[in-house]
PDB file of N, CA and C in Angstrom:
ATOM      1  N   UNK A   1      -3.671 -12.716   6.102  1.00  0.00           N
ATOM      2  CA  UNK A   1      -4.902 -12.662   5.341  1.00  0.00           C
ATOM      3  C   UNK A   1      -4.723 -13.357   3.990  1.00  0.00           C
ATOM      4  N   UNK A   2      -3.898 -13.580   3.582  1.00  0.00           N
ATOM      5  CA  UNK A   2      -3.261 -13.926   2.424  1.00  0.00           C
ATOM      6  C   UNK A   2      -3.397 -15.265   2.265  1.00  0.00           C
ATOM      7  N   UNK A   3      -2.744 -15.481   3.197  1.00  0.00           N
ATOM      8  CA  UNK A   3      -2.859 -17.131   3.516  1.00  0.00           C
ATOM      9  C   UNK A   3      -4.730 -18.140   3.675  1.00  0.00           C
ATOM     10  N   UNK A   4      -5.089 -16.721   3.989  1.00  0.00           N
ATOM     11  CA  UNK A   4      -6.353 -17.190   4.203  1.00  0.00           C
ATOM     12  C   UNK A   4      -7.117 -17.205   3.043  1.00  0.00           C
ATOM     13  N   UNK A   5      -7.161 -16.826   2.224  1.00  0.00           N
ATOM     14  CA  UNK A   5      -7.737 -16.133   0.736  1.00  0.00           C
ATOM     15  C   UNK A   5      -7.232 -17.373  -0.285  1.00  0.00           C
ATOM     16  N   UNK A   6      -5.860 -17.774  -0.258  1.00  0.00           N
ATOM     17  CA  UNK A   6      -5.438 -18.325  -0.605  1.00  0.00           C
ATOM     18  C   UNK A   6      -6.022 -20.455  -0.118  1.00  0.00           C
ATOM     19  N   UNK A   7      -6.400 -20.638   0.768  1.00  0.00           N
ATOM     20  CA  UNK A   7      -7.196 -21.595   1.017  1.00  0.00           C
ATOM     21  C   UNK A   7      -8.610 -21.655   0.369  1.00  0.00           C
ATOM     22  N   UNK A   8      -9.301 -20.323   0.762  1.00  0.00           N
ATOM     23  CA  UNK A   8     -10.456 -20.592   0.335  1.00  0.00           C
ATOM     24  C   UNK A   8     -10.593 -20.855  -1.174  1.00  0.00           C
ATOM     25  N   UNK A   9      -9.702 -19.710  -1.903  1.00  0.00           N
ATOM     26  CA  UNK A   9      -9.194 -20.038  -3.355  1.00  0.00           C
ATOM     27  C   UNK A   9      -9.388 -21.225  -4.108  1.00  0.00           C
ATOM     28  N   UNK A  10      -8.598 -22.277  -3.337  1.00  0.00           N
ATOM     29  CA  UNK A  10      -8.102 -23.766  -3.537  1.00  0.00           C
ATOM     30  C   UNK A  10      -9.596 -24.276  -3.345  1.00  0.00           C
ATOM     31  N   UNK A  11     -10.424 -24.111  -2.364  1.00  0.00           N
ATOM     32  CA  UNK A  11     -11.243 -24.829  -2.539  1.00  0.00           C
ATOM     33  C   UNK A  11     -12.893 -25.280  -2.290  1.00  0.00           C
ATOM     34  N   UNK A  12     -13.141 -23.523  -3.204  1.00  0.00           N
ATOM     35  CA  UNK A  12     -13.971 -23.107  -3.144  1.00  0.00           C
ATOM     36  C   UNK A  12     -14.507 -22.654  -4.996  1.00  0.00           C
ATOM     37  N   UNK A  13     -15.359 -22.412  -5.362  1.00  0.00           N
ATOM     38  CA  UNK A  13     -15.487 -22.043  -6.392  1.00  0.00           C
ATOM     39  C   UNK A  13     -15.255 -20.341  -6.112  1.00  0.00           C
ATOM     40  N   UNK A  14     -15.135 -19.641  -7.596  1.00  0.00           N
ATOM     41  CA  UNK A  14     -15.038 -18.099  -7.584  1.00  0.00           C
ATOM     42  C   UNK A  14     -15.860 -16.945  -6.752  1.00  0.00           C
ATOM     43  N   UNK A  15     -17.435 -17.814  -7.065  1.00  0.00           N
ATOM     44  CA  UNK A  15     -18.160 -17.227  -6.451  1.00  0.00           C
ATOM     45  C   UNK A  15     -18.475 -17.171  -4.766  1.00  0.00           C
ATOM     46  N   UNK A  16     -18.058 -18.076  -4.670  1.00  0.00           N
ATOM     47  CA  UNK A  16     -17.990 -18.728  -3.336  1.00  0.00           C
ATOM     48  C   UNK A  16     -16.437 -17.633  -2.521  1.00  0.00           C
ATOM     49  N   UNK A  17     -15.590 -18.026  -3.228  1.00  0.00           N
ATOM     50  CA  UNK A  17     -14.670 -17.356  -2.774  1.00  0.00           C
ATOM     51  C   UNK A  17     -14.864 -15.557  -2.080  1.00  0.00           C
ATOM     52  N   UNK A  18     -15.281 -15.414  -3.446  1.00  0.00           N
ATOM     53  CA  UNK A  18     -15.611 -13.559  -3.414  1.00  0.00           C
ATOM     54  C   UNK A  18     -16.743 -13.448  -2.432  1.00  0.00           C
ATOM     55  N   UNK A  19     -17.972 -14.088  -2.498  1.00  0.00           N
ATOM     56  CA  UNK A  19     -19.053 -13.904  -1.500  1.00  0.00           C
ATOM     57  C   UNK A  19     -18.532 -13.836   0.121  1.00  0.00           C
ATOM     58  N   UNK A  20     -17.517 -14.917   0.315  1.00  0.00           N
ATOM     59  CA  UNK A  20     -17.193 -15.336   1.609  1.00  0.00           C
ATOM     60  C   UNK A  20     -15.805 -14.266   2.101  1.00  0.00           C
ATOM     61  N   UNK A  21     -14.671 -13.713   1.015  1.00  0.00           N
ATOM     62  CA  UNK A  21     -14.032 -12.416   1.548  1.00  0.00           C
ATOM     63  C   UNK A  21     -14.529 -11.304   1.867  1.00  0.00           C
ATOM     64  N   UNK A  22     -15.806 -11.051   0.981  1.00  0.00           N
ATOM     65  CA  UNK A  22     -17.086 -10.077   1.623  1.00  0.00           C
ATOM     66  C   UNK A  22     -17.547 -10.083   2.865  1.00  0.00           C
ATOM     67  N   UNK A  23     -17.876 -11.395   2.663  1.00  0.00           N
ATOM     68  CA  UNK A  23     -18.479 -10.896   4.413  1.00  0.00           C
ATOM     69  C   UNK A  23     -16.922 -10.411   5.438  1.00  0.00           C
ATOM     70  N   UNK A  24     -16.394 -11.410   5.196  1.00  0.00           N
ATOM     71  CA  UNK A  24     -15.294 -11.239   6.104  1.00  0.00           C
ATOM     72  C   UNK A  24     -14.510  -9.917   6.198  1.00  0.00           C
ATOM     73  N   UNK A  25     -14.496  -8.944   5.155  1.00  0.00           N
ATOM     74  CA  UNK A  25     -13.994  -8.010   5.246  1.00  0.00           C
ATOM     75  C   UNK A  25     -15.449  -6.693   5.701  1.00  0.00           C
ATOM     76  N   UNK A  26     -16.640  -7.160   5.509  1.00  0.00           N
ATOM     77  CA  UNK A  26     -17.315  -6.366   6.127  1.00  0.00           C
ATOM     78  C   UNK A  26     -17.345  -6.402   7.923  1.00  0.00           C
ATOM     79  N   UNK A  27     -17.210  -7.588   8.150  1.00  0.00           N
ATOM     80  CA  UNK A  27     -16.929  -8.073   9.654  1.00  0.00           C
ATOM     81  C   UNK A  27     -15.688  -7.338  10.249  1.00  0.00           C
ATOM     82  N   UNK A  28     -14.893  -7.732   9.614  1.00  0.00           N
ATOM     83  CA  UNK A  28     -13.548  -6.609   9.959  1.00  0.00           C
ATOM     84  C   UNK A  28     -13.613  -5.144  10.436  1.00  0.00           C
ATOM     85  N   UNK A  29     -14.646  -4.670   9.045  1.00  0.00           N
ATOM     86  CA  UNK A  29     -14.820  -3.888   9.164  1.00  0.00           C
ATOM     87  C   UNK A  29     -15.526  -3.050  10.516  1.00  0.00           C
ATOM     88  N   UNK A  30     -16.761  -3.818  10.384  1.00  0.00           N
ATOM     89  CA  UNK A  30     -17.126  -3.556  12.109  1.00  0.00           C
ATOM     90  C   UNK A  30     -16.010  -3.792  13.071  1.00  0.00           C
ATOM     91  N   UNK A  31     -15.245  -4.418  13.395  1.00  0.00           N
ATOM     92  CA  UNK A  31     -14.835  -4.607  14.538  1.00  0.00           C
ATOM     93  C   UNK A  31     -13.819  -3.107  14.330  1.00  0.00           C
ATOM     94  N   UNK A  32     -13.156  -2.802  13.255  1.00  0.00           N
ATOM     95  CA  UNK A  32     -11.977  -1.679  13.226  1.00  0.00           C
ATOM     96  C   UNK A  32     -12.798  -0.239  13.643  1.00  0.00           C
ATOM     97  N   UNK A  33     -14.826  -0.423  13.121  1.00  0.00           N
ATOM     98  CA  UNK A  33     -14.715   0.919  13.173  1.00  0.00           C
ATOM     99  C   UNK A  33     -15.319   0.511  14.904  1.00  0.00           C
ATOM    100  N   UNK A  34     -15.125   0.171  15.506  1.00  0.00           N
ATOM    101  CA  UNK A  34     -15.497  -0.225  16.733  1.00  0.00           C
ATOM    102  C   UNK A  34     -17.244   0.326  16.832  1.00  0.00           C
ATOM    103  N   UNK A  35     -17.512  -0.186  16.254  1.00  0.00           N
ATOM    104  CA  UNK A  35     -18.636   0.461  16.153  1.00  0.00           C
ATOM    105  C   UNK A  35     -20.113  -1.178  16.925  1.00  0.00           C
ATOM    106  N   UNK A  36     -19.271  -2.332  17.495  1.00  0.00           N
ATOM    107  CA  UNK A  36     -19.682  -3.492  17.911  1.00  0.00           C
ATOM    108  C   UNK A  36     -18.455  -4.181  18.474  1.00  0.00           C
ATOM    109  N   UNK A  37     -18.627  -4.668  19.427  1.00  0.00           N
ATOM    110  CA  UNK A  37     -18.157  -5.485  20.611  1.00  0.00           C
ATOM    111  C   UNK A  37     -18.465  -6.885  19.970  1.00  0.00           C
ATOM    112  N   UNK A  38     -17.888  -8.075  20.192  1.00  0.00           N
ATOM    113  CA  UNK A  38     -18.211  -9.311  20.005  1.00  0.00           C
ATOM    114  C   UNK A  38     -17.941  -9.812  20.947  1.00  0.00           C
ATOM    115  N   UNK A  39     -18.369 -11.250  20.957  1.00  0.00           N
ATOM    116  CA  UNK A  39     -18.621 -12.106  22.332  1.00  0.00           C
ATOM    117  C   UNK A  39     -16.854 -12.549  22.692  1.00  0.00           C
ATOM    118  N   UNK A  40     -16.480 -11.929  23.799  1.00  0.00           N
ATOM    119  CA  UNK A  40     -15.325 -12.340  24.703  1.00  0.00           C
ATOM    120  C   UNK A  40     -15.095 -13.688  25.117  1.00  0.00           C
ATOM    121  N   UNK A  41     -13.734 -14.140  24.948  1.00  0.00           N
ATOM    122  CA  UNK A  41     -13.081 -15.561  25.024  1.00  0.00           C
ATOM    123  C   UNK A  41     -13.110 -15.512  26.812  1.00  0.00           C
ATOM    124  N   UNK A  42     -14.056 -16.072  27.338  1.00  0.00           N
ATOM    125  CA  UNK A  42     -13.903 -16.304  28.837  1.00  0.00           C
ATOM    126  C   UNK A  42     -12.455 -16.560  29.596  1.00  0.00           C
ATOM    127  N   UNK A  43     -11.823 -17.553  29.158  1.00  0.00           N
ATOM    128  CA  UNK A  43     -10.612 -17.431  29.924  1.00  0.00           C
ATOM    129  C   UNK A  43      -9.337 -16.312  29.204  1.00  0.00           C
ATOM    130  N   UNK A  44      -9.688 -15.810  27.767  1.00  0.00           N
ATOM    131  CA  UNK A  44      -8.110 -15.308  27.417  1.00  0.00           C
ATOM    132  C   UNK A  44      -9.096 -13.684  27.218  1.00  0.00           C
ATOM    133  N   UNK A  45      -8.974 -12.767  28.236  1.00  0.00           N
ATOM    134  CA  UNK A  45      -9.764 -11.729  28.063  1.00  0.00           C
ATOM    135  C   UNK A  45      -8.881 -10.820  27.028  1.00  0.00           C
ATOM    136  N   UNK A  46      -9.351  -9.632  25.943  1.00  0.00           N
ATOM    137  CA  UNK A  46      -8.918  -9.281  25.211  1.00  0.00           C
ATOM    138  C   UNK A  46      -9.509  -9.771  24.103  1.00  0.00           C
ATOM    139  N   UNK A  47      -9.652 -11.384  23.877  1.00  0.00           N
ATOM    140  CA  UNK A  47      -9.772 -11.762  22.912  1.00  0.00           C
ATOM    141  C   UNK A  47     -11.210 -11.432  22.371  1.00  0.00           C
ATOM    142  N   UNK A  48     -11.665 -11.615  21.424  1.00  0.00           N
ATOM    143  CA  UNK A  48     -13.091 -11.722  20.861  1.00  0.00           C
ATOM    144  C   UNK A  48     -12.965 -13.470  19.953  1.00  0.00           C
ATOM    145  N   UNK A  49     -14.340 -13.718  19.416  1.00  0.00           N
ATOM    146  CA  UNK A  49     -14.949 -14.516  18.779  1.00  0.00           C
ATOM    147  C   UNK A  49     -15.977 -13.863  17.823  1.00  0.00           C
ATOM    148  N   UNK A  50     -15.887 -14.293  16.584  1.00  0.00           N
ATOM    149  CA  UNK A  50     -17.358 -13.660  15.631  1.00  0.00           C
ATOM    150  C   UNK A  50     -17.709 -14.848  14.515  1.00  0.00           C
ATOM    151  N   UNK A  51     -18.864 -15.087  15.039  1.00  0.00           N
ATOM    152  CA  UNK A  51     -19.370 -15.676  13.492  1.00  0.00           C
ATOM    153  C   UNK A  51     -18.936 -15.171  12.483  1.00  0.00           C
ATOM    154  N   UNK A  52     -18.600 -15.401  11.361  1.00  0.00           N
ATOM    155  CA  UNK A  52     -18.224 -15.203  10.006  1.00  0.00           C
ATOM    156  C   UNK A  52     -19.486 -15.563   9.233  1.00  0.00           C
ATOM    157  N   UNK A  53     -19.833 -16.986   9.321  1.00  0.00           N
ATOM    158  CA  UNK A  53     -20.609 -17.158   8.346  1.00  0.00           C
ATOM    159  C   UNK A  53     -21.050 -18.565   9.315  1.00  0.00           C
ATOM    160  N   UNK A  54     -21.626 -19.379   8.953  1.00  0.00           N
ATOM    161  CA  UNK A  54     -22.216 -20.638   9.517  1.00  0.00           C
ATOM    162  C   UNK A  54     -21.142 -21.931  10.157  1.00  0.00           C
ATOM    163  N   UNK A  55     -20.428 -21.692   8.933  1.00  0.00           N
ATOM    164  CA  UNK A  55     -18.857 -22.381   9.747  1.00  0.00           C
ATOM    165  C   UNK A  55     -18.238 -21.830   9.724  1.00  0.00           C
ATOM    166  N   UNK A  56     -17.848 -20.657   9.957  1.00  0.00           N
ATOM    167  CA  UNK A  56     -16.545 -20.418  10.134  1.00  0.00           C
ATOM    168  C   UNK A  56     -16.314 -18.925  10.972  1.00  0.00           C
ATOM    169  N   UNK A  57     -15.509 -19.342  11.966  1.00  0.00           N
ATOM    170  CA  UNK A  57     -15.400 -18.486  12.873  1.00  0.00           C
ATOM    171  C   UNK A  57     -14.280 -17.679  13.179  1.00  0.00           C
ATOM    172  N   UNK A  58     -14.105 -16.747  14.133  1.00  0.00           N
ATOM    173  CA  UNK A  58     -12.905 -15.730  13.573  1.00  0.00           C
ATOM    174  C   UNK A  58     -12.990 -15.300  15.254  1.00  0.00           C
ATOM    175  N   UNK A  59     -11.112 -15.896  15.477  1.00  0.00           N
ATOM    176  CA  UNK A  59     -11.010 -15.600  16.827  1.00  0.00           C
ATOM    177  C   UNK A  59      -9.902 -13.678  16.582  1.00  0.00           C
ATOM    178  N   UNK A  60      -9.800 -12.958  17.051  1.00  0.00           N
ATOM    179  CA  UNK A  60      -9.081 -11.781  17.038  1.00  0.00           C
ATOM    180  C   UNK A  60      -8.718 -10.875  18.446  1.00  0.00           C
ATOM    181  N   UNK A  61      -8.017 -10.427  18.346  1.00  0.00           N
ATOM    182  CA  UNK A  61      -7.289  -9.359  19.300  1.00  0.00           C
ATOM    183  C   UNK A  61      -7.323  -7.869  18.357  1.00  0.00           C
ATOM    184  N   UNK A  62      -8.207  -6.975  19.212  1.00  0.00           N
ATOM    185  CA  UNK A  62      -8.262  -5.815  18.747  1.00  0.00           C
ATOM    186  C   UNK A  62      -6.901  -4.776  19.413  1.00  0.00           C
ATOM    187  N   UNK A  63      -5.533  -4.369  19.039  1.00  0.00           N
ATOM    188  CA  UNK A  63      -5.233  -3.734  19.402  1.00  0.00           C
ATOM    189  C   UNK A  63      -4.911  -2.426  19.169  1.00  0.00           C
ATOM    190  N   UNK A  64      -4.143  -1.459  19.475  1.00  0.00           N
ATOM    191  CA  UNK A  64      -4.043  -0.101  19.542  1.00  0.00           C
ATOM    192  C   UNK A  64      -4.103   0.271  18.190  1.00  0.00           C
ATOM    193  N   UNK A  65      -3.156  -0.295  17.354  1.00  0.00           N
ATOM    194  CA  UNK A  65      -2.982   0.214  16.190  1.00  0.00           C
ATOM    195  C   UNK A  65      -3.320  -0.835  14.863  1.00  0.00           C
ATOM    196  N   UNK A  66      -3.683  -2.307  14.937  1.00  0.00           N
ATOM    197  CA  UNK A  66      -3.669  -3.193  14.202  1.00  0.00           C
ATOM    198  C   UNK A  66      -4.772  -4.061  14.754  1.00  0.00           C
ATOM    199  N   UNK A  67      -5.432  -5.282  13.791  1.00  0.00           N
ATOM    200  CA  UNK A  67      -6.225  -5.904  14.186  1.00  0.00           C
ATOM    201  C   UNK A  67      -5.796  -7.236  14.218  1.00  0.00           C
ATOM    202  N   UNK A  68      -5.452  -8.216  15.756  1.00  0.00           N
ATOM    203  CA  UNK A  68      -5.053  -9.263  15.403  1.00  0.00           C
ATOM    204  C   UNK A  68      -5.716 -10.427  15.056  1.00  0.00           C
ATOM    205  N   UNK A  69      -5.450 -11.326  13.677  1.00  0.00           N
ATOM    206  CA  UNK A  69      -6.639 -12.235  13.677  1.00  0.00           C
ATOM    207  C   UNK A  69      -5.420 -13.721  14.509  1.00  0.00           C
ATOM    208  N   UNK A  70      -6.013 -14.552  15.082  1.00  0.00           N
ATOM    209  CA  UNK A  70      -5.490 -15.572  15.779  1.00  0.00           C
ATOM    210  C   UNK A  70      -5.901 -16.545  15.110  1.00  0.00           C
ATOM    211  N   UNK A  71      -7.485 -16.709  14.977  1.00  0.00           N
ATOM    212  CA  UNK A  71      -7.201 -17.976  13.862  1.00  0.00           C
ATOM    213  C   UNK A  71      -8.830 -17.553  13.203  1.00  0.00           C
ATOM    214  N   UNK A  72      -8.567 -18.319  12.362  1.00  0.00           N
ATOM    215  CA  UNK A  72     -10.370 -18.633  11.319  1.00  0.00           C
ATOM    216  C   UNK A  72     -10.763 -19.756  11.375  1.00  0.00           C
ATOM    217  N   UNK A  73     -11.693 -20.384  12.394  1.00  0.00           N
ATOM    218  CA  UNK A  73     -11.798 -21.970  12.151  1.00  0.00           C
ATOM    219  C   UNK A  73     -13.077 -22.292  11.312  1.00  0.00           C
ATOM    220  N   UNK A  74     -12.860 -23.395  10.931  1.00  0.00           N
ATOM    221  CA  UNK A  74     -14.399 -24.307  10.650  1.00  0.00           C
ATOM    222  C   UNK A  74     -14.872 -24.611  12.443  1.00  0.00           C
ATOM    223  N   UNK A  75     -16.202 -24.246  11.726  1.00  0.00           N
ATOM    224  CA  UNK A  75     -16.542 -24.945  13.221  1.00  0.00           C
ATOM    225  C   UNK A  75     -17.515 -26.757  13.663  1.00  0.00           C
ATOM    226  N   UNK A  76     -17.409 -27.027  12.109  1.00  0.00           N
ATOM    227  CA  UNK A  76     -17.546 -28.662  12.102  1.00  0.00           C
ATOM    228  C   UNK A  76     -16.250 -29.363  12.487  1.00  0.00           C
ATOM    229  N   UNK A  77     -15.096 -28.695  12.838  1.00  0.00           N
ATOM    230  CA  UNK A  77     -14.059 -29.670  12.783  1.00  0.00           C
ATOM    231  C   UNK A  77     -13.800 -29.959  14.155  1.00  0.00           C
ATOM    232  N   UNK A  78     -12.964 -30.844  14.316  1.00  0.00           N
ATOM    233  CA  UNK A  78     -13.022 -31.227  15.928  1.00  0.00           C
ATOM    234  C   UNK A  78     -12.985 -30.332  17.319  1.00  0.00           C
ATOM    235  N   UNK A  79     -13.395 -29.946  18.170  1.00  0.00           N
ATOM    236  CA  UNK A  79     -13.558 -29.508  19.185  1.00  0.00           C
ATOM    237  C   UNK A  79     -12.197 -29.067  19.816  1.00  0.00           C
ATOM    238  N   UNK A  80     -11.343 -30.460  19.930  1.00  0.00           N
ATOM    239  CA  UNK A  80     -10.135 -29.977  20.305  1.00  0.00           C
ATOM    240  C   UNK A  80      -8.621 -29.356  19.385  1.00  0.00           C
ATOM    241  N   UNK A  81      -9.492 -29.488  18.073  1.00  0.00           N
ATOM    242  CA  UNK A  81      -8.826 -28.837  16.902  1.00  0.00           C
ATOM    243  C   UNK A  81      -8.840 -27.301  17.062  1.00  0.00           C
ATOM    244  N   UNK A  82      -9.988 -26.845  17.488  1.00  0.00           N
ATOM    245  CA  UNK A  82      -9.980 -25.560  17.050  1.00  0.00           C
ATOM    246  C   UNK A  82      -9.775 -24.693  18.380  1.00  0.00           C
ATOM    247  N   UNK A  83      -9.773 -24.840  19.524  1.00  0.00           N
ATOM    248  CA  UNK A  83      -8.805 -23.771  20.350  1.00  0.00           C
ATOM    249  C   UNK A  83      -7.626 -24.629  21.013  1.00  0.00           C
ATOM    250  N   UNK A  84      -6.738 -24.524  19.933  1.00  0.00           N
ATOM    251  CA  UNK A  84      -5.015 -25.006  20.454  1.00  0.00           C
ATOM    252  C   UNK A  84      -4.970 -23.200  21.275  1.00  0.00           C
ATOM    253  N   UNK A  85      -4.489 -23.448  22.423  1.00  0.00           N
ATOM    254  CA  UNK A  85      -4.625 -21.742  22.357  1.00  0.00           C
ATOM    255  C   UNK A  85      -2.782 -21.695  22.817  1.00  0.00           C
ATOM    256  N   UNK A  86      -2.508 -22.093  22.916  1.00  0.00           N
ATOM    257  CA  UNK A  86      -0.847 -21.906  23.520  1.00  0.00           C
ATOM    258  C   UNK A  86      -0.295 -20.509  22.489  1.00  0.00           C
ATOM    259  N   UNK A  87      -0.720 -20.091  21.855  1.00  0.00           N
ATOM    260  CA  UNK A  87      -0.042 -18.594  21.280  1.00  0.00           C
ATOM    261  C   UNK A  87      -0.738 -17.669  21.293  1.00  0.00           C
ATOM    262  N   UNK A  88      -2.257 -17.895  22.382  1.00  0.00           N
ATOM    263  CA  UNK A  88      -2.843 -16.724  22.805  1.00  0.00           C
ATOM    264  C   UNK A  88      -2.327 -16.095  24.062  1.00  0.00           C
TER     265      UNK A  88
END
């Protein structure tokens, strides 16, 4: 998460920054209190997909005790950029 915060940081303004860990940690939030399902990765079951915000998307593995995030993409960026999946 760190790593991620740390991008937007770089290159985003303040406000921008804080608006956009908001959502993302309210999103989180839903998925931990399981209180919503998101749309399932057809071939890698387990997985989910969630809008974040307009670009940017948030692939995760909900498991027993932790929430895994796999990646955060833009979703303007190339097609075959954004599901490398070989470490799903």
């Amino acid at each position: 998460m760190e790593q991620i915060e740390d991008y937007i940081g770089n290159r985003f303004s303040y406000r921008e920054y804080r608006n956009f860990i908001n959502i993302l940690n309210h999103k989180i939030g839903l998925i931990l209190d399981k209180k919503v399902i998101f749309q399932k990765l057809e071939k890698f079951p387990g997985y989910h997909k969630l809008l974040i915000t307009e670009q940017t998307t948030l692939i995760y593995k909900l498991e027993t005790d932790f929430l895994k995030i796999l990646r955060l993409y833009n979703n303007y960026q190339d097609e075959d950029k954004k599901f490398i999946i070989d470490d799903l």
